[in-house]
N, C-alpha and C. Protein backbone atom coordinates (compact mmCIF):
# COMPACT_ATOMS: atom_id res chain seq x y z
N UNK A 1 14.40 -11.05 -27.34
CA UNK A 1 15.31 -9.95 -27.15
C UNK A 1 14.63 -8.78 -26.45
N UNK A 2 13.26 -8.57 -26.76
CA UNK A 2 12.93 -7.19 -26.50
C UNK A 2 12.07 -7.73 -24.94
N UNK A 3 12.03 -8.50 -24.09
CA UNK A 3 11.61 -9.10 -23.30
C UNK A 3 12.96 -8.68 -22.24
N UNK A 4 14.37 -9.47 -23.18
CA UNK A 4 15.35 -8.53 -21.94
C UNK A 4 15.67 -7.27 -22.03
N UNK A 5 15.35 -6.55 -22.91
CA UNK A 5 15.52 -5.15 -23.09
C UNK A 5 14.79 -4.39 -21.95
N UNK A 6 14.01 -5.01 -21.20
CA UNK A 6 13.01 -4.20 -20.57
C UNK A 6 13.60 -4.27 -19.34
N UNK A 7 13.56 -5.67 -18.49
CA UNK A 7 14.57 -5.13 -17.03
C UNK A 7 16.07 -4.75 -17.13
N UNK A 8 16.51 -5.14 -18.42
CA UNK A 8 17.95 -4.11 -18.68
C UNK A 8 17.85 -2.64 -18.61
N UNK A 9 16.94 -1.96 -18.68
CA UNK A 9 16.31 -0.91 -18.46
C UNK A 9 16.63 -0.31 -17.17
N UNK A 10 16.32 -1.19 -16.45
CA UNK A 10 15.74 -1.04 -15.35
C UNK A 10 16.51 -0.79 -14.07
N UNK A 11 17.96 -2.01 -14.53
CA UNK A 11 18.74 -2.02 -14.16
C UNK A 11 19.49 -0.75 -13.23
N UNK A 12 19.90 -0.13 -13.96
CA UNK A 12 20.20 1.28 -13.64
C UNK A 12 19.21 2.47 -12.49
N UNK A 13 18.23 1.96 -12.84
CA UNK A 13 17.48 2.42 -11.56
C UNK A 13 17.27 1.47 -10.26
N UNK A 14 17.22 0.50 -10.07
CA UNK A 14 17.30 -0.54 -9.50
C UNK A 14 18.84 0.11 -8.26
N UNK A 15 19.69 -0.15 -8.85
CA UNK A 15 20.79 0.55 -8.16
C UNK A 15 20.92 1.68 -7.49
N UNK A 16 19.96 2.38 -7.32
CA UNK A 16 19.60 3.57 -6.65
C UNK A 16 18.64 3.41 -5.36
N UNK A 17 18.25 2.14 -5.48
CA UNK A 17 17.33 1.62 -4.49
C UNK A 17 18.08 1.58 -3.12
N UNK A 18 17.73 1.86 -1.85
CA UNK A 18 18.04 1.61 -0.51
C UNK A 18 18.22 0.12 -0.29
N UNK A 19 19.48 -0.56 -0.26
CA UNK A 19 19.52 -2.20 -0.06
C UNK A 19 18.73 -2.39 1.40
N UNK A 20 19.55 -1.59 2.82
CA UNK A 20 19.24 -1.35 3.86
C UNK A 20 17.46 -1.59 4.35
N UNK A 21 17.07 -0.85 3.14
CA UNK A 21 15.37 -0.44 4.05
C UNK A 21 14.29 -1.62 3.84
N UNK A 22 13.40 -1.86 5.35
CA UNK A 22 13.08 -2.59 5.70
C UNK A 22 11.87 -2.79 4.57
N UNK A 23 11.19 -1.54 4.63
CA UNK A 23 9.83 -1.65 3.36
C UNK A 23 10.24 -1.36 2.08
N UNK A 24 9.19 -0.94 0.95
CA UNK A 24 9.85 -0.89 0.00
C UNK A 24 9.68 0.66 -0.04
N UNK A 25 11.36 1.20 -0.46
CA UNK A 25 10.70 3.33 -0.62
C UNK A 25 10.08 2.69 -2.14
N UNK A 26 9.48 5.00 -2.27
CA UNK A 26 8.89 5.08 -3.13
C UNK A 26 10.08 5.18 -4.49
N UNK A 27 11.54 4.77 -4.36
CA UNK A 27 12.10 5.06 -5.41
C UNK A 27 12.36 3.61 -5.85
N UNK A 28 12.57 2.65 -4.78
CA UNK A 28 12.13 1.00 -5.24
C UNK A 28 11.40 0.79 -5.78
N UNK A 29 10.38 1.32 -5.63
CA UNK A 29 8.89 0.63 -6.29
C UNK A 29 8.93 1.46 -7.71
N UNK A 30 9.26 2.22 -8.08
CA UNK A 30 9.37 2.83 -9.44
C UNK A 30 10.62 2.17 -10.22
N UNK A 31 11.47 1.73 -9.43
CA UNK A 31 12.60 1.41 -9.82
C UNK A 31 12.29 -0.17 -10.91
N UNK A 32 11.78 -0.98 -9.93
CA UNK A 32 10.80 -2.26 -10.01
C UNK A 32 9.72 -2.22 -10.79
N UNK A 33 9.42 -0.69 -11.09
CA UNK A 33 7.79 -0.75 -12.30
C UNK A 33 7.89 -1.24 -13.45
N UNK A 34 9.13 -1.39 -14.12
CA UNK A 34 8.90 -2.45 -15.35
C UNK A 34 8.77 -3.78 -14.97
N UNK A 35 9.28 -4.40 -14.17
CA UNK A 35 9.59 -5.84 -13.95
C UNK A 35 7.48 -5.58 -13.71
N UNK A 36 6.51 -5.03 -13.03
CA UNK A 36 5.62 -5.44 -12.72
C UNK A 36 4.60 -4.99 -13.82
N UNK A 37 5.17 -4.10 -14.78
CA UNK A 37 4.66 -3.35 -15.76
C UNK A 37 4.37 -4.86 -16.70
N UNK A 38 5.18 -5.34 -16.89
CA UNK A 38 5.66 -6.49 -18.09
C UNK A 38 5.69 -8.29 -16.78
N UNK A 39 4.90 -7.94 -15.86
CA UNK A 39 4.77 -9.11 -15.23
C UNK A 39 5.63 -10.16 -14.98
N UNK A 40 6.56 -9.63 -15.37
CA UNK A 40 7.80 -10.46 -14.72
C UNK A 40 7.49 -10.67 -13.21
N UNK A 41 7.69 -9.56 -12.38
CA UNK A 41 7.47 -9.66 -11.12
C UNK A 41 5.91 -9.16 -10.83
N UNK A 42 5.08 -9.78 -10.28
CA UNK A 42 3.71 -9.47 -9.97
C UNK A 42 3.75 -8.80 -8.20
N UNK A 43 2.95 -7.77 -7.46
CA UNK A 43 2.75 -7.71 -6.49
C UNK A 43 2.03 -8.88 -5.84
N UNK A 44 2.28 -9.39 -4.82
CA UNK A 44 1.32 -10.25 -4.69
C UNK A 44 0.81 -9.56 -3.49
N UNK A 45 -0.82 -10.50 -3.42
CA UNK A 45 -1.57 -9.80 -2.62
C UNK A 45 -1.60 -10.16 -0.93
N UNK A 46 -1.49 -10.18 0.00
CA UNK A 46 -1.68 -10.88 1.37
C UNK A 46 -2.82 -11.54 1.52
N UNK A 47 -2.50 -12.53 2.37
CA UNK A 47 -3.92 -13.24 2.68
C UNK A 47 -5.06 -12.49 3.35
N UNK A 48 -4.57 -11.92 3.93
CA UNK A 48 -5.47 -11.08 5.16
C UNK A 48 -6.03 -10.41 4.37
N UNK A 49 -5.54 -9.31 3.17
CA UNK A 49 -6.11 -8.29 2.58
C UNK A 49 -7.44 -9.46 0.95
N UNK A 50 -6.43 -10.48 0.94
CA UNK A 50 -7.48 -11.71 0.07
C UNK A 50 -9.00 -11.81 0.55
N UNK A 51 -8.83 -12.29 1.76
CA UNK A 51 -9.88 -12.12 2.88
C UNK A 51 -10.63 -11.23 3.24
N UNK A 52 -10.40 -10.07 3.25
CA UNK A 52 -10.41 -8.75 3.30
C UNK A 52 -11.52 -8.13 2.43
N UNK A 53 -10.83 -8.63 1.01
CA UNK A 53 -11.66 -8.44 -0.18
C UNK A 53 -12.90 -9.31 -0.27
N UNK A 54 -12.84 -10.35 -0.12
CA UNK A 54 -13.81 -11.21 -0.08
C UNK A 54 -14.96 -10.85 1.13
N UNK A 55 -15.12 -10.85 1.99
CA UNK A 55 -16.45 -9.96 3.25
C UNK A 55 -15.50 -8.77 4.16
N UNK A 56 -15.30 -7.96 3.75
CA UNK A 56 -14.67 -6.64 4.87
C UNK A 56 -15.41 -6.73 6.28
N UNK A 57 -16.56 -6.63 6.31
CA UNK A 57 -17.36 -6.59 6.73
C UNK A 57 -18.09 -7.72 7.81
N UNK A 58 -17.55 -8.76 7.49
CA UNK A 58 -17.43 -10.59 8.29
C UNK A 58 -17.65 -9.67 9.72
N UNK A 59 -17.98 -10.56 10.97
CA UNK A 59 -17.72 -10.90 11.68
C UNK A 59 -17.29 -12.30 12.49
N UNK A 60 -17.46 -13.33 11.54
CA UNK A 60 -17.02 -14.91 11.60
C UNK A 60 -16.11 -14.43 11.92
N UNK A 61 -15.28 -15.33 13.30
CA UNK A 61 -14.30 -15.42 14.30
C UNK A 61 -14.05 -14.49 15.18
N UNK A 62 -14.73 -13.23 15.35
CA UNK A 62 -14.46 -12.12 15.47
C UNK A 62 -15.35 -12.04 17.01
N UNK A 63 -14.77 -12.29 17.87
CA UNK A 63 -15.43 -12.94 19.48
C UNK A 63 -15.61 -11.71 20.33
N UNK A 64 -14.57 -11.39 20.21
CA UNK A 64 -13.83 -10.31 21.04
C UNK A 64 -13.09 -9.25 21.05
N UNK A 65 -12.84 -8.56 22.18
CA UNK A 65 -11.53 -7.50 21.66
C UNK A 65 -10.33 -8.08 20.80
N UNK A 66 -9.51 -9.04 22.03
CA UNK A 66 -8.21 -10.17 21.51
C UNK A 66 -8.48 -10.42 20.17
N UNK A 67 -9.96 -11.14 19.40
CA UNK A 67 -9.80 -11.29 18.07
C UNK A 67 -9.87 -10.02 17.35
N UNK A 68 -10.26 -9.05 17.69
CA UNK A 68 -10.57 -7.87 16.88
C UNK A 68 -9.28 -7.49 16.88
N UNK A 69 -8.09 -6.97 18.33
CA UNK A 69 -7.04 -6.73 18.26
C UNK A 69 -5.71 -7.33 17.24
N UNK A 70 -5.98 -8.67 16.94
CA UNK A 70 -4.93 -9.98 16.09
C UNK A 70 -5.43 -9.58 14.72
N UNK A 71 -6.99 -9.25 14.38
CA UNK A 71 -7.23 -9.23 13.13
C UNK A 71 -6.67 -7.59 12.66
N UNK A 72 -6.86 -6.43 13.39
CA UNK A 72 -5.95 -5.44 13.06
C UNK A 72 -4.92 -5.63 13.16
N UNK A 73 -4.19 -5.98 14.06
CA UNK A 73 -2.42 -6.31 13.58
C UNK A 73 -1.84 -6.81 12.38
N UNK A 74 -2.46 -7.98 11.94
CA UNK A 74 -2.53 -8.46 10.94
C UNK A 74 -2.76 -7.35 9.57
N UNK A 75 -3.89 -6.61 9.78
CA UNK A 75 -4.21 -5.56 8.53
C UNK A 75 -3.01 -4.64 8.60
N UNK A 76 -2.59 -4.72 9.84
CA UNK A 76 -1.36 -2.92 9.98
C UNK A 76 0.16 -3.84 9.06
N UNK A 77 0.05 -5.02 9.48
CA UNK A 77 1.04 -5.26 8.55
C UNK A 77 1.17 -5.47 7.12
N UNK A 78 0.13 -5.65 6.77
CA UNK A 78 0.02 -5.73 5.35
C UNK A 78 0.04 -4.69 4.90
N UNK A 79 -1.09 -2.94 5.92
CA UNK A 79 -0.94 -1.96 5.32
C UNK A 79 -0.07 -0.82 5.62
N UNK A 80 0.32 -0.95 6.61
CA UNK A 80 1.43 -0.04 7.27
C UNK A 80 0.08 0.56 8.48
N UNK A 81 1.05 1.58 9.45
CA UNK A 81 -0.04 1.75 10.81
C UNK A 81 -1.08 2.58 9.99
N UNK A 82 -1.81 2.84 10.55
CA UNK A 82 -3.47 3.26 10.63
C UNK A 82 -3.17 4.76 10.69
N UNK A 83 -4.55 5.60 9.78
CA UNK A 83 -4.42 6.93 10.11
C UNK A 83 -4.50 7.57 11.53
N UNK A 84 -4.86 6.90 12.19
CA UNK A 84 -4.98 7.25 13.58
C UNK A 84 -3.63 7.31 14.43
N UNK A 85 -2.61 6.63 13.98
CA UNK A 85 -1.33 6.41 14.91
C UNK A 85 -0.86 8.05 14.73
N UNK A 86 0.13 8.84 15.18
CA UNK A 86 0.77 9.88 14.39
C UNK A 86 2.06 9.47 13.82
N UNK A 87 2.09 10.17 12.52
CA UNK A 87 3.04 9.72 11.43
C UNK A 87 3.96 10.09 11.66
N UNK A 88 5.05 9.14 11.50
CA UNK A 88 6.79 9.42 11.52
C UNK A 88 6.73 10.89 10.04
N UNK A 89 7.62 12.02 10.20
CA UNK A 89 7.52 12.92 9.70
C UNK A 89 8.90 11.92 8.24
N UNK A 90 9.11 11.95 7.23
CA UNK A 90 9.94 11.40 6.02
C UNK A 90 10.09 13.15 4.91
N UNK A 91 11.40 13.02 5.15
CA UNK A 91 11.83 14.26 4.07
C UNK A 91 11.31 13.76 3.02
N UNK A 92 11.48 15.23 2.39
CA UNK A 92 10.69 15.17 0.39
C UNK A 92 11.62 15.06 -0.01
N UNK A 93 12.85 14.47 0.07
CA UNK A 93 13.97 13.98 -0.43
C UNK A 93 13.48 13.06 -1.18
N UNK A 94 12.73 11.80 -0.49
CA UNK A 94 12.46 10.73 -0.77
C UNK A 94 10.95 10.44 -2.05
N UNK A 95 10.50 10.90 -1.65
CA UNK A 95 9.13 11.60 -2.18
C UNK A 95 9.71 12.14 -3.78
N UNK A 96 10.68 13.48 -3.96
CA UNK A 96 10.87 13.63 -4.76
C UNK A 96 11.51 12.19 -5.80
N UNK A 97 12.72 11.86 -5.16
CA UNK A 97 13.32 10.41 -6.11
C UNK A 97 12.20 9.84 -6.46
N UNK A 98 11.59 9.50 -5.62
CA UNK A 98 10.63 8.39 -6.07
C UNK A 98 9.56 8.80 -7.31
N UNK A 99 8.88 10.00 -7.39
CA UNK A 99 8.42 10.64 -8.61
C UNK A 99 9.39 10.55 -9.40
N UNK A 100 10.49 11.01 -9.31
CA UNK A 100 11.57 11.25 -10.71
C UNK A 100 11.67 9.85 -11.27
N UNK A 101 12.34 8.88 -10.26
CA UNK A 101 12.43 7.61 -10.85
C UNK A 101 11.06 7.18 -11.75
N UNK A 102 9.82 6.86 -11.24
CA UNK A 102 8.76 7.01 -11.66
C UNK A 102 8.93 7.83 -13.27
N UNK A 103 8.91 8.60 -13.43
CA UNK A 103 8.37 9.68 -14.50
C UNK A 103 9.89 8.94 -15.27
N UNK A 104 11.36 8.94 -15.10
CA UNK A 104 12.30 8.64 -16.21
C UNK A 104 11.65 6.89 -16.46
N UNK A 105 11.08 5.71 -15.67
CA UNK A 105 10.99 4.55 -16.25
C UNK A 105 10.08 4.82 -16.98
N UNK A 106 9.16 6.01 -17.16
CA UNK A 106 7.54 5.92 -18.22
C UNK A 106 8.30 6.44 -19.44
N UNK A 107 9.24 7.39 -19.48
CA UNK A 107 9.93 8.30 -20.64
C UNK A 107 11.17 6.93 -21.16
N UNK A 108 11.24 6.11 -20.60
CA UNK A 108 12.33 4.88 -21.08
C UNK A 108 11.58 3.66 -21.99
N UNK A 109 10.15 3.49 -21.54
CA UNK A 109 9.86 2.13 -22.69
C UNK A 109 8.44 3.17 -22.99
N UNK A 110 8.92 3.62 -24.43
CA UNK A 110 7.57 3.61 -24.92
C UNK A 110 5.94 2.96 -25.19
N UNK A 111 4.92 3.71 -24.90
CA UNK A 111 4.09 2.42 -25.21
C UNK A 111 3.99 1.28 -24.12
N UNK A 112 4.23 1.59 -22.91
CA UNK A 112 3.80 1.09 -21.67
C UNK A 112 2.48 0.78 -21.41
N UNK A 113 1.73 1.91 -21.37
CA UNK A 113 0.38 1.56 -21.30
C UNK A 113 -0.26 0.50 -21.94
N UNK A 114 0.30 0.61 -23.26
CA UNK A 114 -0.11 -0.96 -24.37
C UNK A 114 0.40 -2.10 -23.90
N UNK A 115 1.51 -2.03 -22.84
CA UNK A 115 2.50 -3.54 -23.00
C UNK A 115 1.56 -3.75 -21.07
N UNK A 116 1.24 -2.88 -20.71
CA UNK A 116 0.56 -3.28 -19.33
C UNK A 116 -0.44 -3.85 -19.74
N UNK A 117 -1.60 -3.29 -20.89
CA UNK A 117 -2.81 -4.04 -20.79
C UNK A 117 -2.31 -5.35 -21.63
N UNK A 118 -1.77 -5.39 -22.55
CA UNK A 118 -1.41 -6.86 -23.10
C UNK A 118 -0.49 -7.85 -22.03
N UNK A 119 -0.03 -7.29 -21.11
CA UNK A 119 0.54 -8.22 -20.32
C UNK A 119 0.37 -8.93 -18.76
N UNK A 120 -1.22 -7.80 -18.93
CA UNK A 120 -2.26 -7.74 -17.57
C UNK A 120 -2.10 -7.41 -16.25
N UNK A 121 -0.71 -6.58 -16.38
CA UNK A 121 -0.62 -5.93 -15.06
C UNK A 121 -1.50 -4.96 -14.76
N UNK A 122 -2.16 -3.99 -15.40
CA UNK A 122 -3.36 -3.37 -15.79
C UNK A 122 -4.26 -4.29 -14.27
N UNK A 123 -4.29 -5.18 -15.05
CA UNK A 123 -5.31 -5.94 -14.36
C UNK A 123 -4.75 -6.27 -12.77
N UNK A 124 -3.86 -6.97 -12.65
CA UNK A 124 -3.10 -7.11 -11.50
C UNK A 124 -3.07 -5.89 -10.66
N UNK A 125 -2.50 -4.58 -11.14
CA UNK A 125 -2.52 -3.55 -10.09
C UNK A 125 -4.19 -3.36 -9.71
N UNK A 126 -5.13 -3.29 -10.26
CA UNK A 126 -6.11 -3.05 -9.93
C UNK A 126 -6.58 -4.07 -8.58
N UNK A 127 -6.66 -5.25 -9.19
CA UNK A 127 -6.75 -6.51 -8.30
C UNK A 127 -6.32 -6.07 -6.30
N UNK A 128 -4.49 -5.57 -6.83
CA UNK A 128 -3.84 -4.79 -5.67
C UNK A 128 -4.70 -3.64 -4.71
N UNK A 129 -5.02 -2.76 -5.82
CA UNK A 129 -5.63 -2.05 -5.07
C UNK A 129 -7.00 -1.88 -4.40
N UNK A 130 -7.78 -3.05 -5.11
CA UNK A 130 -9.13 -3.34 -4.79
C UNK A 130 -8.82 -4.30 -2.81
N UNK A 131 -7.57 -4.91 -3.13
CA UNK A 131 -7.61 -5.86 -1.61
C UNK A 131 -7.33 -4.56 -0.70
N UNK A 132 -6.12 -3.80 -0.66
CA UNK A 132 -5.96 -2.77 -0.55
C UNK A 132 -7.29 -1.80 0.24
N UNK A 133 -7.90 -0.94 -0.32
CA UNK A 133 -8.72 -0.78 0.09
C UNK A 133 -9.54 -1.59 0.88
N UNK A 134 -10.05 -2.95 0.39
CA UNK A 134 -11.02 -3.71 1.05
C UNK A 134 -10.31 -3.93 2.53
N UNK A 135 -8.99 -4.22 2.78
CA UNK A 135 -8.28 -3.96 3.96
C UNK A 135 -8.19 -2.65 4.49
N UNK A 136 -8.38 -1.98 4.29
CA UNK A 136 -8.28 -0.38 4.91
C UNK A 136 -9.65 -0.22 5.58
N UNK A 137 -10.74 -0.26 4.67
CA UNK A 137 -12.36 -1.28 5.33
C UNK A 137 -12.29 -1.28 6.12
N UNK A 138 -12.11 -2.67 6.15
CA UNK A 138 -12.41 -3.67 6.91
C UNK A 138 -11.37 -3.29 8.36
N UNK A 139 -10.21 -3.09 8.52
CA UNK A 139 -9.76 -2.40 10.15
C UNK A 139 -10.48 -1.39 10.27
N UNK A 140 -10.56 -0.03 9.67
CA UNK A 140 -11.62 0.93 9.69
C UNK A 140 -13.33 0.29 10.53
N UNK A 141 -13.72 -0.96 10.01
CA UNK A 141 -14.73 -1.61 10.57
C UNK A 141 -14.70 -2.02 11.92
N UNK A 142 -13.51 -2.77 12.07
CA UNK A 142 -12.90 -3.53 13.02
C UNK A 142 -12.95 -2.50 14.02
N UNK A 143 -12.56 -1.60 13.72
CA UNK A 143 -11.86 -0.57 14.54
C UNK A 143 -13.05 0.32 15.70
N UNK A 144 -14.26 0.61 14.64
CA UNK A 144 -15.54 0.39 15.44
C UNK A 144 -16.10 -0.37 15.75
N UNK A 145 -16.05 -1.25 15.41
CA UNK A 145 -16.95 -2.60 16.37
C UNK A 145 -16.04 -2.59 17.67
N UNK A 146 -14.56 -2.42 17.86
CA UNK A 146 -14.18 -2.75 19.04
C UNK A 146 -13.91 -0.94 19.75
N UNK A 147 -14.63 0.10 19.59
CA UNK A 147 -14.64 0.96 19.83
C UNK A 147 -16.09 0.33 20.90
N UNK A 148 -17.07 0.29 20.02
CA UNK A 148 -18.43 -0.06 20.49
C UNK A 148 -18.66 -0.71 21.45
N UNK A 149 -17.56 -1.91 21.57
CA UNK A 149 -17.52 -2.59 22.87
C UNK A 149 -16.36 -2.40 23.67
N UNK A 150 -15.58 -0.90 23.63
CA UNK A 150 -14.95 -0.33 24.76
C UNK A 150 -13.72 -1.27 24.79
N UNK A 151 -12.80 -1.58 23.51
CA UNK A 151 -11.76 -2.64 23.87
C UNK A 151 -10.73 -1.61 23.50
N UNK A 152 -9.63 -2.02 24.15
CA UNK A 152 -8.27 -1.13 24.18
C UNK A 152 -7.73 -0.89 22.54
N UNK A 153 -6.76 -0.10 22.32
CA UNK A 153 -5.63 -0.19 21.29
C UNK A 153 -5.21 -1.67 21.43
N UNK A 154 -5.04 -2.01 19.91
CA UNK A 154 -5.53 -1.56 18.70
C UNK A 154 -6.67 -1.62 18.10
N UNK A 155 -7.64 -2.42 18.84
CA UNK A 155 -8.78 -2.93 18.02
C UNK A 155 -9.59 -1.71 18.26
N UNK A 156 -9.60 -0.27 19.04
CA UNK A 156 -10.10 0.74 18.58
C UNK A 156 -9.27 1.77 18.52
N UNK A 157 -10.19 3.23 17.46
CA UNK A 157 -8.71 4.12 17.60
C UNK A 157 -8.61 4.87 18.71
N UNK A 158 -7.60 5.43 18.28
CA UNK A 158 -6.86 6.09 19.69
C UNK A 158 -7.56 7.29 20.53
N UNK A 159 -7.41 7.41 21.49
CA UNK A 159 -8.27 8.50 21.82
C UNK A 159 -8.45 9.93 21.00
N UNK A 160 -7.43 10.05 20.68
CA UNK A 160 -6.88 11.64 20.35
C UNK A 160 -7.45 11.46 18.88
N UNK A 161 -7.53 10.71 18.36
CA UNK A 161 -8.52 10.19 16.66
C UNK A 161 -9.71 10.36 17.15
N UNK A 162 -10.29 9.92 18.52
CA UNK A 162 -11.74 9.72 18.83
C UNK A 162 -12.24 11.50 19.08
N UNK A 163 -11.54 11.71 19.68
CA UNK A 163 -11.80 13.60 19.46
C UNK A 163 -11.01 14.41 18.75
N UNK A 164 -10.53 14.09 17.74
CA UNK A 164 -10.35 15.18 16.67
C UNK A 164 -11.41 15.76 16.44
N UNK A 165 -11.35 16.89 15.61
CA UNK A 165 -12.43 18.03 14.85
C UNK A 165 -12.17 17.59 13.10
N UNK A 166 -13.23 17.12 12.37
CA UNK A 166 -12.81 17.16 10.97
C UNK A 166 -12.85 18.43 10.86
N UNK A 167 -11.77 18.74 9.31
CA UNK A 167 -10.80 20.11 8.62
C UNK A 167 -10.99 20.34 7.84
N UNK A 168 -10.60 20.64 6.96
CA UNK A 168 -10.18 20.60 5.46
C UNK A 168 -9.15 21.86 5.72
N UNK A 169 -7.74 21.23 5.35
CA UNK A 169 -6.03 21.78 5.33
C UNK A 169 -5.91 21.86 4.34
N UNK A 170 -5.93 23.22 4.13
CA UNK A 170 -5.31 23.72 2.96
C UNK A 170 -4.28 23.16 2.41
N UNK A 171 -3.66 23.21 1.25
CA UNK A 171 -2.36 22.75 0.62
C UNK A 171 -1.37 23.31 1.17
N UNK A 172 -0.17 22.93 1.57
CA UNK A 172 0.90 23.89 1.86
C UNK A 172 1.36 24.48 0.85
N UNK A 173 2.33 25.28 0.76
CA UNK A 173 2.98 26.60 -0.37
C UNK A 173 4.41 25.09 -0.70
N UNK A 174 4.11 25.50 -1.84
CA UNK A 174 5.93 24.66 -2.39
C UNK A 174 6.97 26.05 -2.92
């Protein structure tokens, strides 16, 4: 019983989700945090970012620009584009839902934290974010090695990345 109690939960937020959108928003993925909370539904990881995790750092197969270029494409899809592209601007419309949803599924099943580590999503998100990173790496890597040997977008970054000035940007005012 208390197994369906949990995506019955959920339900209701679930329905607030964008059917339409191609990725997942940030009010899906909160919407969906019990089902992965309680492992019903697991993230799974990509191969590329599997790989990824395992040598970031490889150069096995890695010939050329063309392979350097296929092996970043590959990472941009698993991770979305690169800090280097410039970012589509997304209202805090979205941003906000997605916290709220977030914060009402943690205030809905008590004792989450206990039912993640007994049910090893704990473990699983970590897993996520370890490929995650190791993919962010590893194009980051990619990205200079084919800088080094003068190969076009994508396999290096963009010019306007290559001469930026590092910052530090203040917070904006809310």
């Amino acid at each position: 019983m208390r197994v369906l109690l949990i995506p019955m939960l959920a339900l209701p937020l679930l329905a607030t989700a964008p059917a339409a959108a191609q990725e997942k928003s940030g009010v899906e993925r909160a919407a969906t945090a019990p089902l992965r909370d309680t492992r019903i539904k697991d993230d799974k990881i990509p191969e590329i970012l599997q790989l990824a995790a395992s040598a970031p750092y490889s150069l096995k197969g890695i010939t050329n620009c063309a392979s350097i270029s296929a092996e970043v494409r590959k990472l941009d899809t698993a991770l979305g584009t690169d800090v280097d592209v410039p970012a589509k601007k997304k209202g805090e419309g979205s941003a906000i839902a997605a916290a709220a949803a977030g914060e009402a599924v943690k205030s809905i099943i008590p004792g989450l934290g206990l039912v993640r580590v007994v049910t090893g999503a704990d473990k699983q998100q970590r897993r996520v974010e370890a490929a995650v990173y190791a993919g962010a790496v590893r194009r980051g890597y990619l990205k200079g090695i084919g800088l080094s040997r003068h190969c076009p977008l994508p396999a290096a970054p963009t010019r306007q990345a290559q001469l930026d000035t590092p910052e530090i940007v203040a917070p904006e005012a809310d």
